[in-house]
Protein backbone atom coordinates (compact mmCIF):
# COMPACT_ATOMS: atom_id res chain seq x y z
CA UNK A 1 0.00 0.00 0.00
CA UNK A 2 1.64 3.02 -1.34
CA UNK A 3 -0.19 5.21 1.44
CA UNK A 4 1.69 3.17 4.26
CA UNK A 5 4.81 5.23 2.71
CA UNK A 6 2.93 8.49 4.33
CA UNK A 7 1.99 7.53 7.43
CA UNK A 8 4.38 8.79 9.87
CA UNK A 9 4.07 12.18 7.83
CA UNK A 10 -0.33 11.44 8.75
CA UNK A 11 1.01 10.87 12.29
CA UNK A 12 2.89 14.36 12.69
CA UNK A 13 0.31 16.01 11.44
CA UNK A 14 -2.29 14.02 14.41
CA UNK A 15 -4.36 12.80 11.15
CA UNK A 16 -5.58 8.68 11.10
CA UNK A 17 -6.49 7.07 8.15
CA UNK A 18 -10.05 5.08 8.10
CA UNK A 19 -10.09 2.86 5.31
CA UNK A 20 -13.05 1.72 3.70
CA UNK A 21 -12.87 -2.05 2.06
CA UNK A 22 -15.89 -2.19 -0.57
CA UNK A 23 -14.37 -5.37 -2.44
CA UNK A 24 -12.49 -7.08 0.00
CA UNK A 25 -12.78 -10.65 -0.50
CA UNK A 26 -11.23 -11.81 1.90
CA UNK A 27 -13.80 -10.25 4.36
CA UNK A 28 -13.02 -9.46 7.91
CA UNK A 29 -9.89 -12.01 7.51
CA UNK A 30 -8.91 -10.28 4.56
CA UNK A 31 -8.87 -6.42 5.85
CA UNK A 32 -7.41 -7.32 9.29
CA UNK A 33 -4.84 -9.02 6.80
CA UNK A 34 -4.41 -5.55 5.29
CA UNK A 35 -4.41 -3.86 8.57
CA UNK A 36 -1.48 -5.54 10.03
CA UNK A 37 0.42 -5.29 7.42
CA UNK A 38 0.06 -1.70 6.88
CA UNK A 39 -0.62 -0.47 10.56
CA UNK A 40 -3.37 1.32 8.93
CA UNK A 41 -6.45 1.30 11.51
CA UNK A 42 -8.84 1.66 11.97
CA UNK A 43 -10.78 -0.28 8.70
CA UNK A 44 -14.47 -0.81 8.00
CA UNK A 45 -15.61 -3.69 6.27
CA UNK A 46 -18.62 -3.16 3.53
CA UNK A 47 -19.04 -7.46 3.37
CA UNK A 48 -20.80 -8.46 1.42
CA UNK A 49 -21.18 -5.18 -0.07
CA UNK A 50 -24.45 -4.37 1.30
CA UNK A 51 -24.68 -0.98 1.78
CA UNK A 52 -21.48 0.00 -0.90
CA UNK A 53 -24.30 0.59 -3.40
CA UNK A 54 -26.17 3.49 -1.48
CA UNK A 55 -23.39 5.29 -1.15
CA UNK A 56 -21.17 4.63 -4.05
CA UNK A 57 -22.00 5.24 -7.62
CA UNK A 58 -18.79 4.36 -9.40
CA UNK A 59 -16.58 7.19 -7.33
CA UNK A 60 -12.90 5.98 -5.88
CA UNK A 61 -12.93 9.25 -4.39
CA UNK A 62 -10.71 10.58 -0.68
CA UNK A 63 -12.25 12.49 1.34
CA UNK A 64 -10.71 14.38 4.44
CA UNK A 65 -12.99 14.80 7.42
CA UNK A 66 -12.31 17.09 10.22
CA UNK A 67 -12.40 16.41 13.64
CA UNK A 68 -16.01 18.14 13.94
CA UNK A 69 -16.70 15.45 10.99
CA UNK A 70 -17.71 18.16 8.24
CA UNK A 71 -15.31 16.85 5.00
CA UNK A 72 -12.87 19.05 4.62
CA UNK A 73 -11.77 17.89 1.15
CA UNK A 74 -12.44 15.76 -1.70
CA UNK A 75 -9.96 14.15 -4.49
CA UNK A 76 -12.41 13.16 -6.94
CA UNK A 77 -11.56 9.36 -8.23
CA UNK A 78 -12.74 6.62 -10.60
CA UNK A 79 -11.94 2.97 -10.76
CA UNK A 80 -8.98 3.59 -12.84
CA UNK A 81 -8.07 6.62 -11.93
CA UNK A 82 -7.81 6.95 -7.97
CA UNK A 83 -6.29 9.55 -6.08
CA UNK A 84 -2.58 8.70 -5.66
CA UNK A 85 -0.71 8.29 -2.10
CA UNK A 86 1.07 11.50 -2.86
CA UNK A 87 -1.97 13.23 -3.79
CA UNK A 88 -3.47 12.40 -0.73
CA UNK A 89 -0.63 12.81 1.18
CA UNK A 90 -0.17 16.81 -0.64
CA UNK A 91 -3.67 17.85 0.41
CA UNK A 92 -3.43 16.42 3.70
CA UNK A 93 -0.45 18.81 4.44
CA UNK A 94 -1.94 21.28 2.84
CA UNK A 95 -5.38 20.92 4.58
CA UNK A 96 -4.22 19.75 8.31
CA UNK A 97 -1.68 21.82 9.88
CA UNK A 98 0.96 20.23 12.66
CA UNK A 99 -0.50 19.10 16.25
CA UNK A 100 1.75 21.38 18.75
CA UNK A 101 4.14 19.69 20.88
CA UNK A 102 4.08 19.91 24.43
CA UNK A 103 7.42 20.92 26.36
């Protein structure tokens, strides 16, 4: 997973990742699979694609939520043409700013 590559740059910036498995056939096996080898948590699990319908018409997009859960951005996607880990990664910076350290 290419996004894995950003994650201690998600960390500094006090951003997690929720991914979303719509075609995981492996089901629950399968994304906790994914999970540990990523350390990407946590995941949700559309299995069997029951609700992926309703709110997915063909779209692969990102979208960055805020901690008051309003998104805060959206990188438009399709199947074959998904937002790419340094996309992502780009508008997260550019979207979230650092968590302050404590002294």
């Amino acid at each position: 997973m290419q996004l894995q590559a950003k994650k201690k740059a998600f960390d500094q910036l006090g951003v997690e990742m929720v991914c979303v498995f719509r075609e995981e056939r492996g089901g629950l096996a399968g994304a906790k699979k994914t999970a540990d080898s990523t350390g990407f948590s946590p995941l949700l699990l559309d299995y069997p694609i029951a609700k992926t319908k309703a709110y997915s018409q063909g779209s692969y997009s990102t979208y960055l939520i805020g901690k008051d859960g309003k998104i805060k951005a959206e990188l438009n996607g399709l199947k074959k043409n998904r937002p790419t880990a340094d996309a992502i990664a780009a508008k997260v910076s550019e979207v979230f700013k650092p968590t302050p350290t404590k002294p």
